[in-house]
N, C-alpha and C. Protein backbone atom coordinates (compact mmCIF):
# COMPACT_ATOMS: atom_id res chain seq x y z
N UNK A 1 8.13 6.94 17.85
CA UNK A 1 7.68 6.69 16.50
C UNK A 1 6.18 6.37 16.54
N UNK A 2 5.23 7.08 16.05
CA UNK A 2 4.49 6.80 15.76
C UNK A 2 3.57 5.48 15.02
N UNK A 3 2.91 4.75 15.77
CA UNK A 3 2.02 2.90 15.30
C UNK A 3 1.01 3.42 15.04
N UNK A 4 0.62 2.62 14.02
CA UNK A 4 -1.23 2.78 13.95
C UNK A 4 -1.87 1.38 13.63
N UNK A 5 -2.63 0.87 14.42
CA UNK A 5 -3.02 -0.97 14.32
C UNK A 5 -3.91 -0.69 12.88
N UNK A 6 -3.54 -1.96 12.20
CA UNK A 6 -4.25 -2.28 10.74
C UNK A 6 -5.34 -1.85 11.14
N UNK A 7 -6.58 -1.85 11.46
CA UNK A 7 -7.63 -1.13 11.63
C UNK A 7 -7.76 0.18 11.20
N UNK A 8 -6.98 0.63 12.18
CA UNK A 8 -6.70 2.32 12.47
C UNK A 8 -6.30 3.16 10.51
N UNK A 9 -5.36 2.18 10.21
CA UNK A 9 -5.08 2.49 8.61
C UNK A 9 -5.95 2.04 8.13
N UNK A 10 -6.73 1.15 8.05
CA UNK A 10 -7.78 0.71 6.83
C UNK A 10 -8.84 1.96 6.91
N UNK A 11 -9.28 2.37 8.51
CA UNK A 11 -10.17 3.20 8.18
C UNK A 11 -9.80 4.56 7.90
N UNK A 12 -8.36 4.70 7.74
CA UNK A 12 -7.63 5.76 6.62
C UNK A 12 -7.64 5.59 5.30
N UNK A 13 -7.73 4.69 5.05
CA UNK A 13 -8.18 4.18 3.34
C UNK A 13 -9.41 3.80 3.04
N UNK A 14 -10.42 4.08 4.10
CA UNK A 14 -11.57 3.62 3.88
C UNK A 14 -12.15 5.45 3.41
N UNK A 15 -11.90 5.95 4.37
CA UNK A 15 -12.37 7.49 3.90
C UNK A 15 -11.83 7.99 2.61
N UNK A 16 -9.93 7.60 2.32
CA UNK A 16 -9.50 8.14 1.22
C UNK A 16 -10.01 7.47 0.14
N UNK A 17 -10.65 6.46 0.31
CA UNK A 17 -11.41 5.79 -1.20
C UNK A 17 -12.39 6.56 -1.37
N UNK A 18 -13.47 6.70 -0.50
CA UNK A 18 -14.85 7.66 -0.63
C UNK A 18 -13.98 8.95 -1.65
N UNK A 19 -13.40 9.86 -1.22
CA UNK A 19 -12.82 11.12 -1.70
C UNK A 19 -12.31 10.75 -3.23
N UNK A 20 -11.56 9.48 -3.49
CA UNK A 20 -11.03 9.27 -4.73
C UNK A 20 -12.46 8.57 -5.77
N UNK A 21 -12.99 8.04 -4.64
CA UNK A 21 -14.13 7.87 -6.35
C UNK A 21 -14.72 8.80 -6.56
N UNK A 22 -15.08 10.11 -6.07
CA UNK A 22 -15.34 11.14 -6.94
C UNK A 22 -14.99 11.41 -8.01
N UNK A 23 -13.33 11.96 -7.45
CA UNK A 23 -12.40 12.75 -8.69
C UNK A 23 -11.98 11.69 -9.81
N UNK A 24 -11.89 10.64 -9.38
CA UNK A 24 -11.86 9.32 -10.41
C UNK A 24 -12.92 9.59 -11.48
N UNK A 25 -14.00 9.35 -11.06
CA UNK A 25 -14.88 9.52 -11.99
C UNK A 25 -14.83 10.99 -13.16
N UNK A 26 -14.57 11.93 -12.59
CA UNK A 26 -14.17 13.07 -13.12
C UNK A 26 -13.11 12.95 -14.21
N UNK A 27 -11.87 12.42 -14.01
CA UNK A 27 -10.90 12.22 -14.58
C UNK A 27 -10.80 11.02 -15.55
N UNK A 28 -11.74 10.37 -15.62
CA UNK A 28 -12.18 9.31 -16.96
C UNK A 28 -10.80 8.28 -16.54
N UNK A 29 -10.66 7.79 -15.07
CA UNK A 29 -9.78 6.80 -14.93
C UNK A 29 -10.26 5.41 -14.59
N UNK A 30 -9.74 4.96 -16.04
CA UNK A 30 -10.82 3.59 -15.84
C UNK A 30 -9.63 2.47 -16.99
N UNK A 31 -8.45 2.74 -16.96
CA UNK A 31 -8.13 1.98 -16.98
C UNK A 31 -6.76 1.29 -15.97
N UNK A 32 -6.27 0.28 -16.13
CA UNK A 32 -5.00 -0.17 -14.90
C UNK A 32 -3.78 0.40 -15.02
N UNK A 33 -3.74 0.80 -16.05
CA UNK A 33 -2.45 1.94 -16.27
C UNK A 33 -2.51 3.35 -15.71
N UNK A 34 -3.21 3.86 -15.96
CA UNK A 34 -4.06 5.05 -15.48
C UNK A 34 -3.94 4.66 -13.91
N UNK A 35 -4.43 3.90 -13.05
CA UNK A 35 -3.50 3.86 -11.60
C UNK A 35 -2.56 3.73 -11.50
N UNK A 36 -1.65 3.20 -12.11
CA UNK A 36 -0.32 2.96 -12.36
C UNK A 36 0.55 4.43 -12.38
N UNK A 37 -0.29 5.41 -13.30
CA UNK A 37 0.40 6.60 -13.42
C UNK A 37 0.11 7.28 -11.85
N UNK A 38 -1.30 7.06 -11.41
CA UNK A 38 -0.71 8.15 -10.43
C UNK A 38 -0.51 7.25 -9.33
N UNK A 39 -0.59 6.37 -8.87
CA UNK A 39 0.31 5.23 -7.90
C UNK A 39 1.81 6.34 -8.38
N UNK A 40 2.88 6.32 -9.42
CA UNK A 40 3.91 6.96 -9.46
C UNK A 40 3.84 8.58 -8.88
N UNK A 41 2.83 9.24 -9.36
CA UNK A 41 2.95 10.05 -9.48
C UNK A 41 2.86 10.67 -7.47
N UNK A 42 2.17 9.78 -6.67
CA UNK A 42 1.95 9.66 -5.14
C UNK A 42 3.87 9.65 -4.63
N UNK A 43 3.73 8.73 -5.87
CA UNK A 43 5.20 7.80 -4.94
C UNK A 43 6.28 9.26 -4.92
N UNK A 44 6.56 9.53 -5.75
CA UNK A 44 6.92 10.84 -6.40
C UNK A 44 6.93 11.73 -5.36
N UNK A 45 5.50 11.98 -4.67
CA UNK A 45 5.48 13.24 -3.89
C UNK A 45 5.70 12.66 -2.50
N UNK A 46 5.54 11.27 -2.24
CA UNK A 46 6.32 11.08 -0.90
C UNK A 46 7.73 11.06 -0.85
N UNK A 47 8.25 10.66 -1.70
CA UNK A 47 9.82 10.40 -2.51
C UNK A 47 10.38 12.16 -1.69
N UNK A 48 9.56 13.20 -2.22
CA UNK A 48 10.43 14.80 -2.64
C UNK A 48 9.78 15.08 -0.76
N UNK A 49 8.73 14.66 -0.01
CA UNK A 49 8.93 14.95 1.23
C UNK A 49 9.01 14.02 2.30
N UNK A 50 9.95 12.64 1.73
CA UNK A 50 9.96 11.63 2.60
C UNK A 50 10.98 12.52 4.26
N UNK A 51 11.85 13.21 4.08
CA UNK A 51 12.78 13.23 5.40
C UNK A 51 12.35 15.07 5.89
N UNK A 52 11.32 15.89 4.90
CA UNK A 52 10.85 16.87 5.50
C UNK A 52 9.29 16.75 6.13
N UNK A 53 8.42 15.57 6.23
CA UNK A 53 7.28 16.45 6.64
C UNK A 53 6.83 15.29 6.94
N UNK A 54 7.09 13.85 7.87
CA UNK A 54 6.17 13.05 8.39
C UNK A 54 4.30 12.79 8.21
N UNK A 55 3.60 13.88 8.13
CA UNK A 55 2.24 13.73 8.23
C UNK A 55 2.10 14.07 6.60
N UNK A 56 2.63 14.93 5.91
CA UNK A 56 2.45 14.72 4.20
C UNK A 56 3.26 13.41 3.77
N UNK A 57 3.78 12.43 4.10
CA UNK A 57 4.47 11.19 3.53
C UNK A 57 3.21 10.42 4.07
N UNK A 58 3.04 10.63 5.52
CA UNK A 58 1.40 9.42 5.66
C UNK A 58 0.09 9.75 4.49
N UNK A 59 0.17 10.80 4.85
CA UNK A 59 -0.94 11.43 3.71
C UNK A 59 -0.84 10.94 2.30
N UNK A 60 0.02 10.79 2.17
CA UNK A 60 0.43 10.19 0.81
C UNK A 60 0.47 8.64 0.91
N UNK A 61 1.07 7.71 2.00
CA UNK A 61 0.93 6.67 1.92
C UNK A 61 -0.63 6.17 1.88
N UNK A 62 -1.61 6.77 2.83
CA UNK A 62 -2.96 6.71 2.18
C UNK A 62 -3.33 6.44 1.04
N UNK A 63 -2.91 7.35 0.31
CA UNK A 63 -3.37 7.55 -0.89
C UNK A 63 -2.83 6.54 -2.06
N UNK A 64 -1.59 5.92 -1.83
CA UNK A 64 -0.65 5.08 -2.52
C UNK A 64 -2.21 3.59 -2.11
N UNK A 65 -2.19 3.07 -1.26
CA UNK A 65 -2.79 2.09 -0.50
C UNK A 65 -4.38 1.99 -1.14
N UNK A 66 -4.89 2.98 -0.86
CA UNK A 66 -5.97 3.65 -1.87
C UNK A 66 -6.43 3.13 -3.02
N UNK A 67 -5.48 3.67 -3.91
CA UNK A 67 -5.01 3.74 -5.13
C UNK A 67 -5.08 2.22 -5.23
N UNK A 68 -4.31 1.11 -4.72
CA UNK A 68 -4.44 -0.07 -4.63
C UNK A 68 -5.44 -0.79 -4.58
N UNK A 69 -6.39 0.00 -3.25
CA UNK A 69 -7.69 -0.89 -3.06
C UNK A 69 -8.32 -0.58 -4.33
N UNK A 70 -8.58 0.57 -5.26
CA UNK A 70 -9.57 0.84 -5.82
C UNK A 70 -9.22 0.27 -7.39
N UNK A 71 -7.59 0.01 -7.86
CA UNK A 71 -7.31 -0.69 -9.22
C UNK A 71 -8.11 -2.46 -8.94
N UNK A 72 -8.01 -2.85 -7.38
CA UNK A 72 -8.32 -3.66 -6.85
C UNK A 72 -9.73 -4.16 -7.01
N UNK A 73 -10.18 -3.59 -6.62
CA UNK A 73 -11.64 -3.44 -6.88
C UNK A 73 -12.66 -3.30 -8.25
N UNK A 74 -12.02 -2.89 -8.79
CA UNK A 74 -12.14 -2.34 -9.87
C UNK A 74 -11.79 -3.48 -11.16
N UNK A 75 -10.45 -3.95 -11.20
CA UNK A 75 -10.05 -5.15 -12.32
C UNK A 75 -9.68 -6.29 -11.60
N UNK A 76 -10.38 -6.46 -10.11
CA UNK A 76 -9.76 -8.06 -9.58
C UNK A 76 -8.61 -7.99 -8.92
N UNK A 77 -8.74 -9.20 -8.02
CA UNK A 77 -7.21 -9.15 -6.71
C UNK A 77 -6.83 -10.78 -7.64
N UNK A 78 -5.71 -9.73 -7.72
CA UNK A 78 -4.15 -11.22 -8.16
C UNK A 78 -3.97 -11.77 -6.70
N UNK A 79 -4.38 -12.95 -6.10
CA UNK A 79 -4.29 -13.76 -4.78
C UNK A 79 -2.87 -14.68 -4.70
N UNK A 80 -1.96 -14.64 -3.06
CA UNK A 80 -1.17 -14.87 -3.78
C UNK A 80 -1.19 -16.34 -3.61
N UNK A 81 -2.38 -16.92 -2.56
CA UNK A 81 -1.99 -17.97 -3.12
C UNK A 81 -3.69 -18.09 -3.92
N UNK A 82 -4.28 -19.08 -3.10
CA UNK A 82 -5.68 -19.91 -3.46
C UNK A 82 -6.54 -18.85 -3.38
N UNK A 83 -7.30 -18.11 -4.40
CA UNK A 83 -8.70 -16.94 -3.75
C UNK A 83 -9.57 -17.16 -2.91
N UNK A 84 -9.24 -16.60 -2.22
CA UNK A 84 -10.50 -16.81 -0.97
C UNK A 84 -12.04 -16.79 -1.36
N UNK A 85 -11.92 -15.63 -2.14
CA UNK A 85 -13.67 -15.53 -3.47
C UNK A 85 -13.27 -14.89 -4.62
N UNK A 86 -13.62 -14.84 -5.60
CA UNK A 86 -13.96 -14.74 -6.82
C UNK A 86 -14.26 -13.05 -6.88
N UNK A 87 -15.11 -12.41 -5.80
CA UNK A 87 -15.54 -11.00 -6.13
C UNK A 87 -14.41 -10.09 -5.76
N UNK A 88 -14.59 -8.90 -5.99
CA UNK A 88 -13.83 -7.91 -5.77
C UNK A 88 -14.21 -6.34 -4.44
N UNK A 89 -14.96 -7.24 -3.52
CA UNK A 89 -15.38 -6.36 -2.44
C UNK A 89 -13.81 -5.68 -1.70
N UNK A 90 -14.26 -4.92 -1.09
CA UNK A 90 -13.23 -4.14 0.45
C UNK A 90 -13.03 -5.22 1.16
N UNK A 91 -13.83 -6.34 1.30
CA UNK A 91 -13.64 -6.93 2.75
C UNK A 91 -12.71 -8.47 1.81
N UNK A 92 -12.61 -8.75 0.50
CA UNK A 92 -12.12 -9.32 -0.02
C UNK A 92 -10.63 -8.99 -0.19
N UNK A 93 -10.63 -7.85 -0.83
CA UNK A 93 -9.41 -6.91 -0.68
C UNK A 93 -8.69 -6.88 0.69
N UNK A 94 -9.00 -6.61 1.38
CA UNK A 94 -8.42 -6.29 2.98
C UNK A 94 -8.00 -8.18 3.16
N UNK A 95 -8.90 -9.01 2.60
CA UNK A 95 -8.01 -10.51 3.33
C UNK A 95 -7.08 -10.80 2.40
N UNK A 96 -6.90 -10.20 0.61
CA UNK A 96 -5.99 -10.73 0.17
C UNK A 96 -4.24 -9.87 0.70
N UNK A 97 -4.91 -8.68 0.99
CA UNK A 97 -3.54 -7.41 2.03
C UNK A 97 -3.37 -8.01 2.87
N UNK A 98 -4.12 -8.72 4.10
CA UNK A 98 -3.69 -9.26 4.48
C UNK A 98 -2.56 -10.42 4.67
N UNK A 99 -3.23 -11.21 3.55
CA UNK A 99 -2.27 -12.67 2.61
C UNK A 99 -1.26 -12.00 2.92
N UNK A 100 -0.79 -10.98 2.00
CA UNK A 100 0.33 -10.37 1.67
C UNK A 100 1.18 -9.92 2.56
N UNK A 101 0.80 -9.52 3.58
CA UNK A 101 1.16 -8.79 4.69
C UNK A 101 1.64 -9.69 5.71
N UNK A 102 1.03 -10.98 5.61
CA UNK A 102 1.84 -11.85 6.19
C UNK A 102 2.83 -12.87 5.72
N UNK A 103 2.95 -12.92 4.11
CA UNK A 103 4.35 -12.98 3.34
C UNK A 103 4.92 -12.13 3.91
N UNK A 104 4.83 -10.80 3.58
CA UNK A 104 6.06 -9.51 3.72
C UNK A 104 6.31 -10.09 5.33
N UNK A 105 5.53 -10.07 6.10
CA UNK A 105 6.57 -9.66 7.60
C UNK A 105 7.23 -11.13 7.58
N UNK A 106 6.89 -12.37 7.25
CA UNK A 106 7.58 -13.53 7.58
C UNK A 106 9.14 -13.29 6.68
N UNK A 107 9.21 -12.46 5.35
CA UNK A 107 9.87 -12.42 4.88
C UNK A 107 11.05 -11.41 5.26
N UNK A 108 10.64 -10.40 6.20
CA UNK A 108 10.84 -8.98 6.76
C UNK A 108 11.82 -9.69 8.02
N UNK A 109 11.59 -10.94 8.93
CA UNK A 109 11.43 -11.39 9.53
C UNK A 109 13.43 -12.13 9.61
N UNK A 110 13.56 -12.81 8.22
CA UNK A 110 14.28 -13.70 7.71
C UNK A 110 15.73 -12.59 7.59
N UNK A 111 14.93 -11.36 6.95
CA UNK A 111 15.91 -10.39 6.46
C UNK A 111 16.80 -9.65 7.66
N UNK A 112 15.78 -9.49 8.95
CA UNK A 112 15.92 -9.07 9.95
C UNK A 112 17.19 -9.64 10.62
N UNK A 113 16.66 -10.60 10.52
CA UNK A 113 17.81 -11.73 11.76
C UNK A 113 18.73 -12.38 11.06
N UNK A 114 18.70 -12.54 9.90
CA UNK A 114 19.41 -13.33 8.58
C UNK A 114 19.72 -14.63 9.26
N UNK A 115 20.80 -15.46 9.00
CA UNK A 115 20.61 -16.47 9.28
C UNK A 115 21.04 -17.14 10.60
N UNK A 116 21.57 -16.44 11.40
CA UNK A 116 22.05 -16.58 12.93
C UNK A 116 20.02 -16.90 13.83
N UNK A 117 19.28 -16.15 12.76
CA UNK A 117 17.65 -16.62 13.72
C UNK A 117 17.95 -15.36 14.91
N UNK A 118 18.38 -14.40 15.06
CA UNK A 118 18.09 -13.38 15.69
C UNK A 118 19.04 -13.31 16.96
N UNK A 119 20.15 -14.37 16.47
CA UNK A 119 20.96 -14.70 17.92
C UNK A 119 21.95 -13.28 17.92
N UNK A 120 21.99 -12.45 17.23
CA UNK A 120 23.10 -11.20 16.96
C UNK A 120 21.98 -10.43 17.42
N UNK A 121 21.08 -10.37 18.29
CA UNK A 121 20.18 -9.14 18.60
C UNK A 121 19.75 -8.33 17.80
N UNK A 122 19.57 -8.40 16.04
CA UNK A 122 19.12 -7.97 15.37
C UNK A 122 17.58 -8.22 14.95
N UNK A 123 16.61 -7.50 15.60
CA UNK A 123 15.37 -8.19 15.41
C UNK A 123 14.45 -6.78 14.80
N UNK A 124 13.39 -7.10 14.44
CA UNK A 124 12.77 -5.99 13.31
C UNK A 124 12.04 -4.96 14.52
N UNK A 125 12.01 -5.24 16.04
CA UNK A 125 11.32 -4.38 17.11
C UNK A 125 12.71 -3.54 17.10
N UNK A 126 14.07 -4.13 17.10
CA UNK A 126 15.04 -2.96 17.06
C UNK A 126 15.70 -2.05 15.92
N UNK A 127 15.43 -3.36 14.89
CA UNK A 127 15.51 -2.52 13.39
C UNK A 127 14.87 -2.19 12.47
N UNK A 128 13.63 -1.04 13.37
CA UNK A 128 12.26 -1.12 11.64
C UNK A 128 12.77 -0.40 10.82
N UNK A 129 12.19 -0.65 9.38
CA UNK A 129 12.49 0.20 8.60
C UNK A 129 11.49 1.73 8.41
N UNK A 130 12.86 2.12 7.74
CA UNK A 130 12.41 3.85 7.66
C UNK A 130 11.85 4.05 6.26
N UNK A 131 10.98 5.27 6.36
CA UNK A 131 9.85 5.50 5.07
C UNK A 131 10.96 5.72 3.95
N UNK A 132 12.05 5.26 4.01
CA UNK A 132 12.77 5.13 2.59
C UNK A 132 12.94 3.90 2.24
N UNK A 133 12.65 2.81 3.49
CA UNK A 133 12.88 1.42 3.03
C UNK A 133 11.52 1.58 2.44
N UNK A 134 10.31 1.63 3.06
CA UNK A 134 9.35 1.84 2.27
C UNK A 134 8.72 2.28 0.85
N UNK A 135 9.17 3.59 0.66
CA UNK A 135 9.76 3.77 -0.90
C UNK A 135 10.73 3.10 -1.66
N UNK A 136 11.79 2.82 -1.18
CA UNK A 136 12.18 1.87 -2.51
C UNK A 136 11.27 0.59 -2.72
N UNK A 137 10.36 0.39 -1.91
CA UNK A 137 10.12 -1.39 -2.65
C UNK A 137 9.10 -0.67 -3.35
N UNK A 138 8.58 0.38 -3.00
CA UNK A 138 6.91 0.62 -3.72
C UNK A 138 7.49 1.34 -4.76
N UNK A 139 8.97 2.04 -5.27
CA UNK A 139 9.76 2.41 -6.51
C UNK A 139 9.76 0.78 -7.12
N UNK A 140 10.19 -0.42 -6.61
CA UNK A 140 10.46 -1.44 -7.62
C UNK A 140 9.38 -2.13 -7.74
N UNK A 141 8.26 -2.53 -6.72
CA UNK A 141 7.38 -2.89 -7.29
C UNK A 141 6.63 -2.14 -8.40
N UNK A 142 6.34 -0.60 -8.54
CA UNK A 142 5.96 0.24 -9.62
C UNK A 142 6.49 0.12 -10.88
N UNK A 143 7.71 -0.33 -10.88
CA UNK A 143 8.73 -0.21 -12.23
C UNK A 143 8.29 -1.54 -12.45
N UNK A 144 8.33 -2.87 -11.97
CA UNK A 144 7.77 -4.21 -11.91
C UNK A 144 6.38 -4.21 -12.45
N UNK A 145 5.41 -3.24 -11.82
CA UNK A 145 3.96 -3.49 -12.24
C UNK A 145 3.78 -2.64 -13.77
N UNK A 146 4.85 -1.83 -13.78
CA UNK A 146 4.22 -1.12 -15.28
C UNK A 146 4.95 -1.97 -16.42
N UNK A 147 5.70 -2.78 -16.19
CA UNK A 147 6.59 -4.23 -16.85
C UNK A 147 6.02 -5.16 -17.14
N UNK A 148 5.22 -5.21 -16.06
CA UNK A 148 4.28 -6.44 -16.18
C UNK A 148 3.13 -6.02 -16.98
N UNK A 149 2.76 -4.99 -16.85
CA UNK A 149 0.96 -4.37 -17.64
C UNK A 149 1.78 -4.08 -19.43
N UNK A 150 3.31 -3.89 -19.23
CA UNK A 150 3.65 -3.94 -20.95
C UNK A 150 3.52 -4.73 -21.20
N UNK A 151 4.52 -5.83 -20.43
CA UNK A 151 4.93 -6.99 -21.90
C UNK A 151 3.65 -8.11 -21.68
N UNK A 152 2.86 -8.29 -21.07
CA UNK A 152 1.99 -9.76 -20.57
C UNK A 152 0.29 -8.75 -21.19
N UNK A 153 -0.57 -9.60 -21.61
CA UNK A 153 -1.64 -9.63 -21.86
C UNK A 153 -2.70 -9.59 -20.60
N UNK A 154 -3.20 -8.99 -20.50
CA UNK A 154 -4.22 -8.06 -19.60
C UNK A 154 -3.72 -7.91 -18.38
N UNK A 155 -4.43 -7.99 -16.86
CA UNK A 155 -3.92 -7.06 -15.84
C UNK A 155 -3.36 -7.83 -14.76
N UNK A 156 -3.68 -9.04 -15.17
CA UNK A 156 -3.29 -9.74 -13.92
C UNK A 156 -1.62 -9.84 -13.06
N UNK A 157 -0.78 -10.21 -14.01
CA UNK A 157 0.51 -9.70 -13.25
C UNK A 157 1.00 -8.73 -12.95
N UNK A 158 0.39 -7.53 -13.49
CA UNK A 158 0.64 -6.19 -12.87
C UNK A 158 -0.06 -5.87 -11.53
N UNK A 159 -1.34 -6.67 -11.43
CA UNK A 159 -2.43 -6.30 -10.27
C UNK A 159 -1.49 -7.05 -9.48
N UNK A 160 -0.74 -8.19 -9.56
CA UNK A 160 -0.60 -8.96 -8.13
C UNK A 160 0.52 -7.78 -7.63
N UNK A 161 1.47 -7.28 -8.58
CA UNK A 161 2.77 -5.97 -8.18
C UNK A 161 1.82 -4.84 -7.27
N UNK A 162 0.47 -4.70 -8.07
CA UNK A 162 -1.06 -3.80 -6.98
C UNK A 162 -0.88 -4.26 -5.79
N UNK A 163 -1.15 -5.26 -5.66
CA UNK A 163 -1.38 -6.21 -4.31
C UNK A 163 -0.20 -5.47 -3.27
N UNK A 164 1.20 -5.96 -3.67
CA UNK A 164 2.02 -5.70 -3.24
C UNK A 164 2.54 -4.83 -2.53
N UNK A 165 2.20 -3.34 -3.85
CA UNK A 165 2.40 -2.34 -3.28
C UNK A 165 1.36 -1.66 -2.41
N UNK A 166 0.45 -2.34 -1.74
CA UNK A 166 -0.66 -1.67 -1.09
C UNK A 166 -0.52 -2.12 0.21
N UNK A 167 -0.21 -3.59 0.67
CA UNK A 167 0.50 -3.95 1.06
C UNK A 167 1.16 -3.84 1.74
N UNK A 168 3.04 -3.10 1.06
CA UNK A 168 3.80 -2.21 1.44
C UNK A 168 3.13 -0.56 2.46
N UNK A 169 2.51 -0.14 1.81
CA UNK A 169 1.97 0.75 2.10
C UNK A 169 1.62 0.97 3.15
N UNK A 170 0.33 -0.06 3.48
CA UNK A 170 -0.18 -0.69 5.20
C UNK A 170 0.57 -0.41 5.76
N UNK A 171 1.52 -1.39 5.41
CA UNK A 171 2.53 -1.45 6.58
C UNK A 171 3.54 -0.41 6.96
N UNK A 172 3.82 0.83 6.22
CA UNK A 172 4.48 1.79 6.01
C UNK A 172 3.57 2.74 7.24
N UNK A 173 2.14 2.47 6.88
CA UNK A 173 1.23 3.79 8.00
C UNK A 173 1.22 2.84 8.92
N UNK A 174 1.38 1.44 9.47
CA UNK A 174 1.17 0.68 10.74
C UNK A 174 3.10 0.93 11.35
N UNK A 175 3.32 1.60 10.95
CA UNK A 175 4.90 1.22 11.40
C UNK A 175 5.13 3.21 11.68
N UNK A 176 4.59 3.96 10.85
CA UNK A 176 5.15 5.24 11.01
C UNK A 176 4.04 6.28 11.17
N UNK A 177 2.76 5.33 11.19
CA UNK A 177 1.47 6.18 11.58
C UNK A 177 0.38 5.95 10.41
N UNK A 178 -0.78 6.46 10.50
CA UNK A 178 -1.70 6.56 9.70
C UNK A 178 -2.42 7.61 9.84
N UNK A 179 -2.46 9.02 8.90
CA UNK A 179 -3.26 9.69 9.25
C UNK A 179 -5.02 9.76 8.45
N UNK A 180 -6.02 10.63 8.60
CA UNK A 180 -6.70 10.27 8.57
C UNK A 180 -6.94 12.18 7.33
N UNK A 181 -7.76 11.82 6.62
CA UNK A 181 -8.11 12.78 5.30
C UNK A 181 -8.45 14.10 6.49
N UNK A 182 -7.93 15.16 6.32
CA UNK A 182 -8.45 16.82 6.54
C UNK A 182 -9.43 16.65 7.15
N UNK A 183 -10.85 16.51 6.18
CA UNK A 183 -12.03 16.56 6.58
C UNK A 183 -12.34 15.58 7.40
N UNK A 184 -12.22 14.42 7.12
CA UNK A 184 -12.48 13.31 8.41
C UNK A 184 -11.91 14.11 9.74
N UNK A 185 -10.67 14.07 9.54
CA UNK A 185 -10.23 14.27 11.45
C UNK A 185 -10.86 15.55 12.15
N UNK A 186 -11.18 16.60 11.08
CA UNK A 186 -12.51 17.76 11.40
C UNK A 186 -14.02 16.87 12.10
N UNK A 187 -14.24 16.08 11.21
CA UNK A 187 -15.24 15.54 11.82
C UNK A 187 -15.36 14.88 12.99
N UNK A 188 -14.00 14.18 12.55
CA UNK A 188 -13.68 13.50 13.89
C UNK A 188 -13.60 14.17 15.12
N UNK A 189 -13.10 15.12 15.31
CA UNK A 189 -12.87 16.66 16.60
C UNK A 189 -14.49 17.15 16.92
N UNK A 190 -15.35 16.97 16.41
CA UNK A 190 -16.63 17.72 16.64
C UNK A 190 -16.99 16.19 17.53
């Protein structure tokens, strides 16, 4: 199975952001719903080639993660606990994924071993999950974040469901790979 260390994925989402603020700009997407649609619309196309095509589901988890940093960036990180700062940089972003990332695995952790504490040899090095456990949480956090951007007044409880699902994501390309945009890994080969 293919690993890729948090690094290795960030600077997969570091290139797929460059590529998306182009066409962003093109496409007059400037509001939090408007990521919301195509956050689904990603999920969607990893969903229809999650069990045929490994390197188009990373490709797509990129882009899901992406999509995250840049609603992120863009309208503010929902922190989950205390904000570390106030601004909305990459390197702000990446410590609140982080935050998150170390909820999810402590929580990943609990689920793993349930309550025996891992004495049944059930531990998350022998039972990771597969890019469908992955899609369903980034299906319920999506249905959660477009719930939250209806019924509640501006973006904030939908952004922290952002948080979440980006998050998820990470950890989806640190667990089953991370690939890197077309043109980058061209560049990368020269």
């Amino acid at each position: 199975m293919p690993k890729s260390t948090r690094e290795a994925v960030y600077a997969a989402i570091w290139g797929e952001l460059n590529y998306q603020e182009k066409w962003r700009e093109l496409d007059k997407i400037n509001m939090l719903p408007d990521f919301l649609t195509y956050l689904w619309k990603y999920y969607r196309k990893a969903e229809d080639t999650n069990a045929i095509n490994l390197s188009q589901t990373q490709h797509v988890m990129r882009k899901i993660a992406a999509l995250g940093f840049s609603a992120m960036k863009l309208f503010g990180i929902a922190w989950r606990i205390v904000p570390i700062t106030n601004n909305s940089s990459l390197d702000s972003i990446k410590a609140a994924i982080n935050e998150e990332r170390k909820y999810q695995d402590n929580l990943r952790k609990s689920r793993c071993t349930g309550s025996t504490g891992g004495e049944n040899g059930n531990t998350i090095e022998k039972n990771p999950l597969t890019i469908g456990c992955y899609l369903t949480m980034i299906r319920h956090y999506l249905t959660v974040a477009d719930s939250s951007w209806t019924l509640n007044p501006g973006d904030d409880t939908s952004l922290a469901d952002v948080r979440k699902i980006t998050a998820v994501a990470v950890r989806c390309m640190e667990e089953h790979g991370a690939a890197l945009r077309a043109d980058e890994a061209i560049q990368c080969a020269r």
